[in-house]
PDB file of N, CA and C in Angstrom:
ATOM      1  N   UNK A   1       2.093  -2.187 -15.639  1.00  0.00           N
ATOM      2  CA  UNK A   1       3.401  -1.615 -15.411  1.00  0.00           C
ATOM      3  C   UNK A   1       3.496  -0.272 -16.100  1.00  0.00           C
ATOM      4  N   UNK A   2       3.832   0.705 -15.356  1.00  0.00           N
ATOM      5  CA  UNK A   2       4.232   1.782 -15.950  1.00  0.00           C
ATOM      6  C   UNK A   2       5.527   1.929 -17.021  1.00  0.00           C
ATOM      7  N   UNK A   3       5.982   2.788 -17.794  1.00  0.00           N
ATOM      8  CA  UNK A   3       6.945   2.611 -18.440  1.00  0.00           C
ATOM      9  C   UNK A   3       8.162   2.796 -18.131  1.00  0.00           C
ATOM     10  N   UNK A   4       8.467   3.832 -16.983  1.00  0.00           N
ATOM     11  CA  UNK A   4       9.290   3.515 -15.847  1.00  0.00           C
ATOM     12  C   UNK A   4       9.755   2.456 -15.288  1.00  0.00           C
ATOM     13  N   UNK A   5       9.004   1.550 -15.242  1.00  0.00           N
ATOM     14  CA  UNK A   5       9.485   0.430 -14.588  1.00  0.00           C
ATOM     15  C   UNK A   5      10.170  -0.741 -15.321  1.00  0.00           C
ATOM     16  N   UNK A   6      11.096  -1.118 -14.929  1.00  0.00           N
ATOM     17  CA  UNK A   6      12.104  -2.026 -15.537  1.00  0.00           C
ATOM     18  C   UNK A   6      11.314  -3.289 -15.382  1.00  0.00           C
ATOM     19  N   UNK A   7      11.372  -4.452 -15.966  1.00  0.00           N
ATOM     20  CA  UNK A   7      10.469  -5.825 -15.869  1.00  0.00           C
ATOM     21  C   UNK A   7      12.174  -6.670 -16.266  1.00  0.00           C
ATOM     22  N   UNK A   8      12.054  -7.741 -15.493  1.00  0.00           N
ATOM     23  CA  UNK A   8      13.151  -8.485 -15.784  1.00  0.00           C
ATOM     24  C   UNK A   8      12.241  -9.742 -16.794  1.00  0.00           C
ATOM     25  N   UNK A   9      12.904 -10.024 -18.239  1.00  0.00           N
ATOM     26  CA  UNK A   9      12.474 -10.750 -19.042  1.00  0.00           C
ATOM     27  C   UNK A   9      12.961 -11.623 -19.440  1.00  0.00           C
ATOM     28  N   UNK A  10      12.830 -13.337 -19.351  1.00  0.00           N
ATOM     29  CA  UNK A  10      13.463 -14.399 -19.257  1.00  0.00           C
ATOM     30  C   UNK A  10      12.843 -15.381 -20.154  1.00  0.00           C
ATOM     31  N   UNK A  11      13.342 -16.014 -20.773  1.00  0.00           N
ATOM     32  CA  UNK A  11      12.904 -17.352 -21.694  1.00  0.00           C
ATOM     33  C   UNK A  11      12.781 -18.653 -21.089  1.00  0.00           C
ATOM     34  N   UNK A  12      11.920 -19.536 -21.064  1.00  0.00           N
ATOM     35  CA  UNK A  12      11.953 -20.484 -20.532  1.00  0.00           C
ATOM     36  C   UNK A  12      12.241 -21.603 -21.614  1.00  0.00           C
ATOM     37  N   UNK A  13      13.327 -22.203 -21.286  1.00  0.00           N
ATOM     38  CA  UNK A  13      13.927 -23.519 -22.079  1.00  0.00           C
ATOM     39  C   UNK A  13      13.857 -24.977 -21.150  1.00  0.00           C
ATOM     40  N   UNK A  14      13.752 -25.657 -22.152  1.00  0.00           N
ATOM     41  CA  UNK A  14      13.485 -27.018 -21.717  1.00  0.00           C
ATOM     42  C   UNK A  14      14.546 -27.860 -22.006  1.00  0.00           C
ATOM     43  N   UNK A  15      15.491 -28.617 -21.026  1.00  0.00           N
ATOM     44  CA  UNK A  15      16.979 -29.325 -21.482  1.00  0.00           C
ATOM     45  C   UNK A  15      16.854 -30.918 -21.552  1.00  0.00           C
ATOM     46  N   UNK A  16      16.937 -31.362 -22.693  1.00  0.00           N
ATOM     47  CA  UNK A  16      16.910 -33.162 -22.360  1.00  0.00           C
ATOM     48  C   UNK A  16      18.214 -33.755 -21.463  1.00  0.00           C
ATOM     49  N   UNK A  17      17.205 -34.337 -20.607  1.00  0.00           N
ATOM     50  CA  UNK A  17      18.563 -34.767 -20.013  1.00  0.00           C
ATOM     51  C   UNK A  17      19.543 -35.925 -20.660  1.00  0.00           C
ATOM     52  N   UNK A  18      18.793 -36.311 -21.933  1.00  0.00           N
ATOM     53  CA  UNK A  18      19.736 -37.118 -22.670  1.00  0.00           C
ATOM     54  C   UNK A  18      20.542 -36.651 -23.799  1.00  0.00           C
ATOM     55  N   UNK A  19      20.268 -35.781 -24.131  1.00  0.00           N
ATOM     56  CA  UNK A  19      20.774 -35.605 -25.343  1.00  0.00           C
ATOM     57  C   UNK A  19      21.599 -34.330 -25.185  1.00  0.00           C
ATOM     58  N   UNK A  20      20.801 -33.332 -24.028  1.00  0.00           N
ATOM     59  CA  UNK A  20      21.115 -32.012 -23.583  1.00  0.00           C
ATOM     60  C   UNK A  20      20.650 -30.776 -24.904  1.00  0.00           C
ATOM     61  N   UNK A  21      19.861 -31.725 -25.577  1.00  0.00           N
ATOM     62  CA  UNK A  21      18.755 -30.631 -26.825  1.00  0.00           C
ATOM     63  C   UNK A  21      17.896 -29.300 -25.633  1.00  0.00           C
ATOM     64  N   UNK A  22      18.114 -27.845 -26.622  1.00  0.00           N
ATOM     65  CA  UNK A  22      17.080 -27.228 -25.581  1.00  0.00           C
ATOM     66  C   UNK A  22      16.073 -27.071 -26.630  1.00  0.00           C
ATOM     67  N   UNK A  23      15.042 -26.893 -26.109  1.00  0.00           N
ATOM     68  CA  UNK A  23      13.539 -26.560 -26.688  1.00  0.00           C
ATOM     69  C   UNK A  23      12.789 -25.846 -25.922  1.00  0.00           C
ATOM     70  N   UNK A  24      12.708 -24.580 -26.566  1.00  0.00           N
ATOM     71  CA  UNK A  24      12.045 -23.127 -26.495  1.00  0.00           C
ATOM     72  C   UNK A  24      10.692 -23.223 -25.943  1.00  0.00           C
ATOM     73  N   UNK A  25      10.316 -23.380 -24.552  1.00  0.00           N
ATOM     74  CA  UNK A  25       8.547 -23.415 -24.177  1.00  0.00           C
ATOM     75  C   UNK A  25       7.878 -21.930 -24.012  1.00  0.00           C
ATOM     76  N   UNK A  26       8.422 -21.050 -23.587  1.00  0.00           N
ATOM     77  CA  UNK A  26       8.078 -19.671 -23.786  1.00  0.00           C
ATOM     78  C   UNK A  26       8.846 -18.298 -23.668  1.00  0.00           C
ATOM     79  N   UNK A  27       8.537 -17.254 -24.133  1.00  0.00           N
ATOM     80  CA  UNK A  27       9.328 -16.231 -24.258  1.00  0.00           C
ATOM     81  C   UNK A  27       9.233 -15.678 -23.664  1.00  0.00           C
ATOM     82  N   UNK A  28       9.749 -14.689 -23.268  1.00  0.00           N
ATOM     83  CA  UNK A  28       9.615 -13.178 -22.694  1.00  0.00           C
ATOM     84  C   UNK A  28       8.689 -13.419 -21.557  1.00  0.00           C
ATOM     85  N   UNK A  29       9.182 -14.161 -20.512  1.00  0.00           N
ATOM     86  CA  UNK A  29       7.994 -14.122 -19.615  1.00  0.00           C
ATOM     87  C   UNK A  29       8.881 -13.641 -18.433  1.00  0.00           C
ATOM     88  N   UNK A  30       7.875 -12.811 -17.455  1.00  0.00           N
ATOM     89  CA  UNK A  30       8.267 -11.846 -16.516  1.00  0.00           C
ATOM     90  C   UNK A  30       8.042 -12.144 -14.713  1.00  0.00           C
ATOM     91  N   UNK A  31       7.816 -14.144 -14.874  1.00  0.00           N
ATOM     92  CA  UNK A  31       7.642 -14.533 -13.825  1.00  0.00           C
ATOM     93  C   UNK A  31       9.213 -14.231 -12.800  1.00  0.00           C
ATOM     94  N   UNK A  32       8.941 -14.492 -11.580  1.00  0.00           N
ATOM     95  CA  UNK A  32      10.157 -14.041 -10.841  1.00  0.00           C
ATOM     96  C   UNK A  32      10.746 -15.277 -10.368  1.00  0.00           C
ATOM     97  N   UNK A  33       9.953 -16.658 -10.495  1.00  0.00           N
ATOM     98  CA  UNK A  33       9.753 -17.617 -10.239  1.00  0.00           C
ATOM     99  C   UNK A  33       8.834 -18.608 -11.321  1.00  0.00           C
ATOM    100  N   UNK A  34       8.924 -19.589 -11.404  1.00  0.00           N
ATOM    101  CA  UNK A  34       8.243 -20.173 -12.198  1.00  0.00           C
ATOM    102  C   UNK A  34       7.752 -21.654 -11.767  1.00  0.00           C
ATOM    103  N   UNK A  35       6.323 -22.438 -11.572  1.00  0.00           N
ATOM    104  CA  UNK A  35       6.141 -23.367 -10.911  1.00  0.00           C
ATOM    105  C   UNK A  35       5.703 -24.449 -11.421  1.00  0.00           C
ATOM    106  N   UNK A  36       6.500 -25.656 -11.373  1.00  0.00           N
ATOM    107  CA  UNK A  36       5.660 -27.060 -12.121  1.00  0.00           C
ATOM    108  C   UNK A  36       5.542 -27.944 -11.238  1.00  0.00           C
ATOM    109  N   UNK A  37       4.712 -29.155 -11.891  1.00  0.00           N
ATOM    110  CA  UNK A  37       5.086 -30.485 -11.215  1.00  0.00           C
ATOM    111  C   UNK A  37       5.125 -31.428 -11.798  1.00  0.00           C
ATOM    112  N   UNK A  38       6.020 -31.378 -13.317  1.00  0.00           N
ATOM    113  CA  UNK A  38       6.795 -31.542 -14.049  1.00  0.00           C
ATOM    114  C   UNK A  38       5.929 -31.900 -15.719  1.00  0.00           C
ATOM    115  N   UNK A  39       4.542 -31.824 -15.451  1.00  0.00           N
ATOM    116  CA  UNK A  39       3.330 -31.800 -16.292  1.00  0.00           C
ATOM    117  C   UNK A  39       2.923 -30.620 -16.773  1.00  0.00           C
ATOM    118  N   UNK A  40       2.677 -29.744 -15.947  1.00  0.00           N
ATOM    119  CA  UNK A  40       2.164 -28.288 -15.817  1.00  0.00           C
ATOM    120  C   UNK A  40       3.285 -27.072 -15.628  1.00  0.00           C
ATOM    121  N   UNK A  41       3.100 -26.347 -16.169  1.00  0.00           N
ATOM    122  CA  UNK A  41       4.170 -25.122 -15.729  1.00  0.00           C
ATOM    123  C   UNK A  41       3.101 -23.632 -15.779  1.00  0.00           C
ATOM    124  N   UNK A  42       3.800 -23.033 -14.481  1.00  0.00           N
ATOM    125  CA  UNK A  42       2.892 -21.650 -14.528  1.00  0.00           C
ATOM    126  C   UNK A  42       4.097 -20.184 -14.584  1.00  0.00           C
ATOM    127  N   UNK A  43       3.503 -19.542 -15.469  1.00  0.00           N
ATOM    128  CA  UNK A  43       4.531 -18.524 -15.389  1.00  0.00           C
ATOM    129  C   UNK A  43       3.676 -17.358 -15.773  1.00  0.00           C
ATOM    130  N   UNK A  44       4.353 -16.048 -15.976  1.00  0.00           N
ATOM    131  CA  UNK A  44       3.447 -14.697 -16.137  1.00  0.00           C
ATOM    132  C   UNK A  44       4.506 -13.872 -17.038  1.00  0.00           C
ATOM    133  N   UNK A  45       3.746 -13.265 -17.834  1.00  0.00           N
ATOM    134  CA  UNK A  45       4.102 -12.336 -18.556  1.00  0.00           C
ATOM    135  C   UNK A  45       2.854 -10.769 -18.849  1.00  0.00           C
ATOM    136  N   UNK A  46       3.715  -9.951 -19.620  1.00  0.00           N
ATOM    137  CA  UNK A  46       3.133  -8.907 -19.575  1.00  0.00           C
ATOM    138  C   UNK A  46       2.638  -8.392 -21.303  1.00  0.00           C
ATOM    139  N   UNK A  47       0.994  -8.352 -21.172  1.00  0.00           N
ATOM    140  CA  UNK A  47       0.471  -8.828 -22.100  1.00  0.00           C
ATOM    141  C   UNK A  47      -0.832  -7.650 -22.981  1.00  0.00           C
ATOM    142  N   UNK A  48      -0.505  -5.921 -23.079  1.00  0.00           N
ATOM    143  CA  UNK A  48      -1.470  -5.521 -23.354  1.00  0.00           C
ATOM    144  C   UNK A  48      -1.241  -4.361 -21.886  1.00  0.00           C
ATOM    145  N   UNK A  49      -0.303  -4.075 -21.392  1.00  0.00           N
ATOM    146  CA  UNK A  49       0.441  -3.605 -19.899  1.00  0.00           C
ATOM    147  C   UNK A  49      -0.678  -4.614 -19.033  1.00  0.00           C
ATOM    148  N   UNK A  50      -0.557  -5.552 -19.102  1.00  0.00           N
ATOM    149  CA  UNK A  50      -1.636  -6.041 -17.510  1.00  0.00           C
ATOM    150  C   UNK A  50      -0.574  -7.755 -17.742  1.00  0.00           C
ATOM    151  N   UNK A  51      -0.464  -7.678 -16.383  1.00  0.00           N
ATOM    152  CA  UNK A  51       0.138  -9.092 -16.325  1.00  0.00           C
ATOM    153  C   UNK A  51      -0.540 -10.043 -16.243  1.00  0.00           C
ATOM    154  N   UNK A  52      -0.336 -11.260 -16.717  1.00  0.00           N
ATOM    155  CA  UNK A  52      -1.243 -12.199 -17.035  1.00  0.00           C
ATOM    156  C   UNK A  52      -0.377 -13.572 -16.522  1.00  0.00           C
ATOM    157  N   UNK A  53      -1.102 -14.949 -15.679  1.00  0.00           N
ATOM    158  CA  UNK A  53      -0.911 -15.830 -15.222  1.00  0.00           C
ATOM    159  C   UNK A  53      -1.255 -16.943 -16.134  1.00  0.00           C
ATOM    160  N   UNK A  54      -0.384 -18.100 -16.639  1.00  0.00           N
ATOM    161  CA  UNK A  54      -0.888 -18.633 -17.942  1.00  0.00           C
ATOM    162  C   UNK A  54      -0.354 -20.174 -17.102  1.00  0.00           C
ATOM    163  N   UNK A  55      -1.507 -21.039 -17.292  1.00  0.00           N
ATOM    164  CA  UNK A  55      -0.528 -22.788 -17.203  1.00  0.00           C
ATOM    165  C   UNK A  55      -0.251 -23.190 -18.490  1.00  0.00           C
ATOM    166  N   UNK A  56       1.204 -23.912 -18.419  1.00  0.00           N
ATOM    167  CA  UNK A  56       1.082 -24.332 -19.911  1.00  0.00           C
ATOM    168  C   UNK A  56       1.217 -25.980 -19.684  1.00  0.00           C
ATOM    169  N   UNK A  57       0.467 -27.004 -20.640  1.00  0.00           N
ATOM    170  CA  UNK A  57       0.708 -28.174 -20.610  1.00  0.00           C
ATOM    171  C   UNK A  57       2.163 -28.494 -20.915  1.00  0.00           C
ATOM    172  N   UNK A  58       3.218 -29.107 -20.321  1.00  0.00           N
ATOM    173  CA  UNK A  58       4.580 -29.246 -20.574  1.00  0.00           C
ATOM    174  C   UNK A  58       4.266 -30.174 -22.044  1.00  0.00           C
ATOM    175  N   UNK A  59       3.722 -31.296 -22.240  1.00  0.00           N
ATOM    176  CA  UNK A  59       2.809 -32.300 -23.351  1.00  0.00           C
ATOM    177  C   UNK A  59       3.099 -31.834 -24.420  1.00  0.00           C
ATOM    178  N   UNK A  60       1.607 -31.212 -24.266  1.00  0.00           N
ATOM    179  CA  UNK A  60       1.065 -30.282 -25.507  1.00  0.00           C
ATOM    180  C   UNK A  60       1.880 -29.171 -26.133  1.00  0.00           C
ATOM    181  N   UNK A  61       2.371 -28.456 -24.920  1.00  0.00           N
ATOM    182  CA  UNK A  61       3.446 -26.990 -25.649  1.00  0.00           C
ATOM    183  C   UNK A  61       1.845 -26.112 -25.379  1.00  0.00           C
ATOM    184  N   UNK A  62       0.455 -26.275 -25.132  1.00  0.00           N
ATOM    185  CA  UNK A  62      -0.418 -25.426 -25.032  1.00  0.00           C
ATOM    186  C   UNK A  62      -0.404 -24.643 -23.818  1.00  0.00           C
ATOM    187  N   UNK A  63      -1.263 -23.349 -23.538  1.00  0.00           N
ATOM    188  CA  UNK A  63      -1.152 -22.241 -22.756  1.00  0.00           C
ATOM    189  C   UNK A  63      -2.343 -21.996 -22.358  1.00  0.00           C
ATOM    190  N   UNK A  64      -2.773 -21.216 -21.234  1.00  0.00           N
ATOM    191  CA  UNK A  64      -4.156 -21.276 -20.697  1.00  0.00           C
ATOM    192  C   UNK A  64      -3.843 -20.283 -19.875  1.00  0.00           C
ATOM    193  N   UNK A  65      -4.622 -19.105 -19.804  1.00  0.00           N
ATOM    194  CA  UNK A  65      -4.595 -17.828 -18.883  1.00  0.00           C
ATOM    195  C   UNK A  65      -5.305 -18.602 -17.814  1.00  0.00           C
ATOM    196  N   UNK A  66      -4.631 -18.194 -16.506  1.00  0.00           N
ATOM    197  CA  UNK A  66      -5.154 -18.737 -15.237  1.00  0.00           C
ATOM    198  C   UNK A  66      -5.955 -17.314 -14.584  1.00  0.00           C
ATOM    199  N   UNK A  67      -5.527 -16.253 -14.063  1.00  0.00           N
ATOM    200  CA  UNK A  67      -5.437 -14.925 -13.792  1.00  0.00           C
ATOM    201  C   UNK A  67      -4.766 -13.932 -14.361  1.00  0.00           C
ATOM    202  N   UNK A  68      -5.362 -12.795 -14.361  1.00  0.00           N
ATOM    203  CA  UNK A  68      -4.846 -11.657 -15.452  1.00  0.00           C
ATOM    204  C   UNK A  68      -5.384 -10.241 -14.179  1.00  0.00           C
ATOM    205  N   UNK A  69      -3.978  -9.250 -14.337  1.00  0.00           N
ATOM    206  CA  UNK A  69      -4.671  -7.958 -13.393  1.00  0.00           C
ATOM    207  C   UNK A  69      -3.690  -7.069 -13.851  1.00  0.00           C
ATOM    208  N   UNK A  70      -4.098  -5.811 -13.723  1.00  0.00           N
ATOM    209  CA  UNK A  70      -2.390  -4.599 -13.791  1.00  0.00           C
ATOM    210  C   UNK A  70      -2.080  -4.878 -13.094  1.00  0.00           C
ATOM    211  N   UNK A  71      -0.601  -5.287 -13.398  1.00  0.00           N
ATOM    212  CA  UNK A  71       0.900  -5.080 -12.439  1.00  0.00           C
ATOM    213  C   UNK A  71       1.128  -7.026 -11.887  1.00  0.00           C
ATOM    214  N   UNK A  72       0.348  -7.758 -12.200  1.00  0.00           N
ATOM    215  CA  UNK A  72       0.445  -9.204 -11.628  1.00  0.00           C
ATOM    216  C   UNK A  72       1.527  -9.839 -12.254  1.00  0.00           C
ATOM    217  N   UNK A  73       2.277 -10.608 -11.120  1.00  0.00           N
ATOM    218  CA  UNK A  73       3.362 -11.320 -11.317  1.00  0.00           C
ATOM    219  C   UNK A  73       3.240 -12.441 -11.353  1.00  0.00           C
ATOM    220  N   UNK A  74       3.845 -13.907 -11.590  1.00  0.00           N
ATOM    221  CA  UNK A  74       4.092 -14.414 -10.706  1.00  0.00           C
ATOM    222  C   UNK A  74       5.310 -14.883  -9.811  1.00  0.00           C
ATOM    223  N   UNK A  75       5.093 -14.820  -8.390  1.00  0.00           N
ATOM    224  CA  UNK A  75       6.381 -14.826  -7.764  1.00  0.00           C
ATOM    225  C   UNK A  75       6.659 -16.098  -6.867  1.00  0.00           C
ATOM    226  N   UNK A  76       5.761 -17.073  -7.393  1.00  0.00           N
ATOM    227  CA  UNK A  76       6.221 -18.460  -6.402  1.00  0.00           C
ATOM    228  C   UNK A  76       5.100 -19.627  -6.619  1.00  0.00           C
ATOM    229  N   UNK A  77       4.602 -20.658  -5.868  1.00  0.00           N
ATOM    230  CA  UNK A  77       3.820 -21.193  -5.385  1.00  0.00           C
ATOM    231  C   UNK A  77       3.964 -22.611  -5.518  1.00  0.00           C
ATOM    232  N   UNK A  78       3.142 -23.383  -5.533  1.00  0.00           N
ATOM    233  CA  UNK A  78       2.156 -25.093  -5.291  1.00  0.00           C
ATOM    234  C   UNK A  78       1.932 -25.265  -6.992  1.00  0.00           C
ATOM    235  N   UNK A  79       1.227 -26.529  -7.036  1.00  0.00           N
ATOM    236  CA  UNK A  79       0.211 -26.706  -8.099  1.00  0.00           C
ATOM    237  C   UNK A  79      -0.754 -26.453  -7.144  1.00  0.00           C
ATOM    238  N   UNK A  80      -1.004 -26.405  -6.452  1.00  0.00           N
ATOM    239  CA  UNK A  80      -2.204 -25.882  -5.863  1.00  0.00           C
ATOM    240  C   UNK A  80      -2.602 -24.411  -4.980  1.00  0.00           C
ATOM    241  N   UNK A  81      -1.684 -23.461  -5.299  1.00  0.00           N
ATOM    242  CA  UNK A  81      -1.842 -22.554  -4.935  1.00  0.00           C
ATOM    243  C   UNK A  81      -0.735 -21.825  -5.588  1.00  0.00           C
ATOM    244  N   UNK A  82      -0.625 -20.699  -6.288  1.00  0.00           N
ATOM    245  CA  UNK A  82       0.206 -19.565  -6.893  1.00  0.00           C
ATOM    246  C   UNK A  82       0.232 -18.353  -5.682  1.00  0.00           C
ATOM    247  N   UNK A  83       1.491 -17.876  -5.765  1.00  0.00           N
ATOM    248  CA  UNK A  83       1.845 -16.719  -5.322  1.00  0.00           C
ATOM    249  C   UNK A  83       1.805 -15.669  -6.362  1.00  0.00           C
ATOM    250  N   UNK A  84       1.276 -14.747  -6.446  1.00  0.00           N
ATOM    251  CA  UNK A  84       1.062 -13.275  -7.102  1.00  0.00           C
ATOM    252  C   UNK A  84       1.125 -12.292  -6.619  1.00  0.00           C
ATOM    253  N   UNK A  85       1.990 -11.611  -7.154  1.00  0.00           N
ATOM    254  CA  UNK A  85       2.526  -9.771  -6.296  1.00  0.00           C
ATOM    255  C   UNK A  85       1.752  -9.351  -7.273  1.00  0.00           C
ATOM    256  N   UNK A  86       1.447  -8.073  -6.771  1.00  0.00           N
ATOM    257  CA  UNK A  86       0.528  -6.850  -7.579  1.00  0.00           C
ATOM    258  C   UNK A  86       1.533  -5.642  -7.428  1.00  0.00           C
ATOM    259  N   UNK A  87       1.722  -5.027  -8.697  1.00  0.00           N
ATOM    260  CA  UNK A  87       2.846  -4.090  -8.504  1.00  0.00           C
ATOM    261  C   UNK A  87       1.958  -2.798  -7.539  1.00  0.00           C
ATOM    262  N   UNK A  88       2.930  -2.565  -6.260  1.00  0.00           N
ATOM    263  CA  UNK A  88       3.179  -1.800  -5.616  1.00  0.00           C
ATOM    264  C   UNK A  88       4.297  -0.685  -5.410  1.00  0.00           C
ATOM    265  N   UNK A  89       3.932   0.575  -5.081  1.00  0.00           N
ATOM    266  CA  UNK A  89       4.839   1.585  -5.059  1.00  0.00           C
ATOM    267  C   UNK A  89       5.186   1.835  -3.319  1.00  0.00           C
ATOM    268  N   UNK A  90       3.830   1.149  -2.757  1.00  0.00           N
ATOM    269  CA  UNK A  90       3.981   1.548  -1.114  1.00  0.00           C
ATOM    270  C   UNK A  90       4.633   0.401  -0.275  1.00  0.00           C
ATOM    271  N   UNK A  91       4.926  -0.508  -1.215  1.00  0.00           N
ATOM    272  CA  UNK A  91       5.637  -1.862  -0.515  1.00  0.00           C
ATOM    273  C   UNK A  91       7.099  -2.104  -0.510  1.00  0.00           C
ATOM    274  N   UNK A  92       7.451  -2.461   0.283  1.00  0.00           N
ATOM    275  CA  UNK A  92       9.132  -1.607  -0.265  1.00  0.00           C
ATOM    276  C   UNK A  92       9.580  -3.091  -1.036  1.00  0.00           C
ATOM    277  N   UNK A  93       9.258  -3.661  -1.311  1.00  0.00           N
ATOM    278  CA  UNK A  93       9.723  -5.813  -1.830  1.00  0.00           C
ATOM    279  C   UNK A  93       8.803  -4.886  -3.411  1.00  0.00           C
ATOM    280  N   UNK A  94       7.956  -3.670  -3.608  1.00  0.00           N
ATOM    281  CA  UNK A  94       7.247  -3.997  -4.940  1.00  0.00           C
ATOM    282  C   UNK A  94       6.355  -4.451  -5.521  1.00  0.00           C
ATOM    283  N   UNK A  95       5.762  -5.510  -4.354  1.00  0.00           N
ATOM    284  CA  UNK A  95       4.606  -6.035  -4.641  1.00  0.00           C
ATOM    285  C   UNK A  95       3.613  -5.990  -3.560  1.00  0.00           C
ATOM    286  N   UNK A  96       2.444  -6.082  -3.578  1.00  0.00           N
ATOM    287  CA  UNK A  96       1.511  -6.404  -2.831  1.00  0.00           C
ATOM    288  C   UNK A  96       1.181  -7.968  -3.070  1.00  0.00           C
ATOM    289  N   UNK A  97       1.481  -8.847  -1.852  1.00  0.00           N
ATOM    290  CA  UNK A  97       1.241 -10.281  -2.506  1.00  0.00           C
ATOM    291  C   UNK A  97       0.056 -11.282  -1.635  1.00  0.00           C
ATOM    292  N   UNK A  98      -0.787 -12.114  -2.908  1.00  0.00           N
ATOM    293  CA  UNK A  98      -1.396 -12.406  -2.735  1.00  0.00           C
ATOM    294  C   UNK A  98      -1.236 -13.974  -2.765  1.00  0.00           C
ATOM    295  N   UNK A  99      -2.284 -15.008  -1.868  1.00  0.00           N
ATOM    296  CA  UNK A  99      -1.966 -16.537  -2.723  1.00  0.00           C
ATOM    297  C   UNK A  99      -3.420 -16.089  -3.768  1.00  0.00           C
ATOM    298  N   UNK A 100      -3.106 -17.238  -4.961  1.00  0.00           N
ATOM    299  CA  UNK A 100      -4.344 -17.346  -5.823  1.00  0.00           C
ATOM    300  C   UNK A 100      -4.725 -19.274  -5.154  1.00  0.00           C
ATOM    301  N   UNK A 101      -5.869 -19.478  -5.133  1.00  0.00           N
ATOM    302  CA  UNK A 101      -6.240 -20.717  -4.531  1.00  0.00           C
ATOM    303  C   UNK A 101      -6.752 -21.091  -5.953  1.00  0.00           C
ATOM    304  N   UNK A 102      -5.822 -22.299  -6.647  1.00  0.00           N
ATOM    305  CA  UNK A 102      -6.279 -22.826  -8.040  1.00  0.00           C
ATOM    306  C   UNK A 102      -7.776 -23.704  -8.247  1.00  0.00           C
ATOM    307  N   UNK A 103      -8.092 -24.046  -7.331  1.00  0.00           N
ATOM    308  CA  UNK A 103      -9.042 -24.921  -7.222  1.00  0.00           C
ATOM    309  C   UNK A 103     -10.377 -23.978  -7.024  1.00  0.00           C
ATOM    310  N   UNK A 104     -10.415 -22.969  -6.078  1.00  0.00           N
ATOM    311  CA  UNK A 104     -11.133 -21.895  -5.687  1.00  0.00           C
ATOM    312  C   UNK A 104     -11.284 -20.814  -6.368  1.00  0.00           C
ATOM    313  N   UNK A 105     -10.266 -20.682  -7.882  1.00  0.00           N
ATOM    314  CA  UNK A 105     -10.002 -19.964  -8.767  1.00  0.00           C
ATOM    315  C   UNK A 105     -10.353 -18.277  -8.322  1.00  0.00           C
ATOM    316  N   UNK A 106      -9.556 -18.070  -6.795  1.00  0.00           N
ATOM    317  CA  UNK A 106      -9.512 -16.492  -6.446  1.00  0.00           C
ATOM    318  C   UNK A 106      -8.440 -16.281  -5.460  1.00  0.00           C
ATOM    319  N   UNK A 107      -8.051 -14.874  -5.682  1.00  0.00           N
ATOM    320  CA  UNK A 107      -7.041 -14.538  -4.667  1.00  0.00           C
ATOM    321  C   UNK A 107      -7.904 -14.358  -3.448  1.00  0.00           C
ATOM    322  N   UNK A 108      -7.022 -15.427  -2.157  1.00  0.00           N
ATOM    323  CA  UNK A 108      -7.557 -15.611  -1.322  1.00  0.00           C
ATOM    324  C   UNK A 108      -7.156 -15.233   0.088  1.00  0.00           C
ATOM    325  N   UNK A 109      -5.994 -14.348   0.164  1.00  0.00           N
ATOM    326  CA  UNK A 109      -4.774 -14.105   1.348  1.00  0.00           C
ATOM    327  C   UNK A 109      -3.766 -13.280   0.523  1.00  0.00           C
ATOM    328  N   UNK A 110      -3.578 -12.323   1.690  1.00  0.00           N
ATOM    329  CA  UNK A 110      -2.664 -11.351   1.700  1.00  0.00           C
ATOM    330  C   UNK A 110      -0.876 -11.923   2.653  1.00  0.00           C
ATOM    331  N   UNK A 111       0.047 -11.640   2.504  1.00  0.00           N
ATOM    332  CA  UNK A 111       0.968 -12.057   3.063  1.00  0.00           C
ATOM    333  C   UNK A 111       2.417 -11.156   2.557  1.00  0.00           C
ATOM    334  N   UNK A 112       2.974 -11.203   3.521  1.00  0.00           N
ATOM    335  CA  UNK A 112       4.162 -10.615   4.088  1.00  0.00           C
ATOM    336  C   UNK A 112       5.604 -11.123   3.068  1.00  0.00           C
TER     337      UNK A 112
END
């Protein structure tokens, strides 16, 4: 990301549904979207200017870089497949977007 560019920056909290306690799972992360399946959570932040794709064990509270590129988001997906925009200036949405195939561990498709 250039320094120009605004990044929207969001905390991800965790709510008991019993008690309604929140607990802090990560900071400042710059996903546009964020994806679980209620074990796993994937989100992106911006880390060194290059955006970086991280799973975190919901469990553990641990973190794991999945994909890392300049300008990578994440903006959707599966547990089995992530959506990732690549910051774009010629796209009028901002991103150039890709799926990442988790299993295949590569961006594998371009899409609209």
């Amino acid at each position: 990301y250039d320094k120009t560019e605004k990044m929207k920056v969001r905390n991800i909290m965790q709510i008991s549904k019993s008690t309604g306690e929140t607990t802090s799972l990560v900071k400042k992360v710059t996903s546009e979207k964020v994806v679980t399946n209620g074990k796993q959570l994937y989100y992106s932040k911006n880390v060194n200017n290059k955006g970086v794709v991280y799973r975190l064990d919901i469990s553990t509270g641990k973190s794991k870089k999945v994909i890392s590129g300049k300008g990578y988001v994440l903006l959707g997906g599966t547990d089995k497949e992530l959506y990732i925009g690549v910051s774009s200036a010629k796209n009028k949405s901002g991103y150039d977007k890709y799926t990442y195939n988790l299993k295949a561990k590569k961006l594998i498709t371009v899409y609209d």
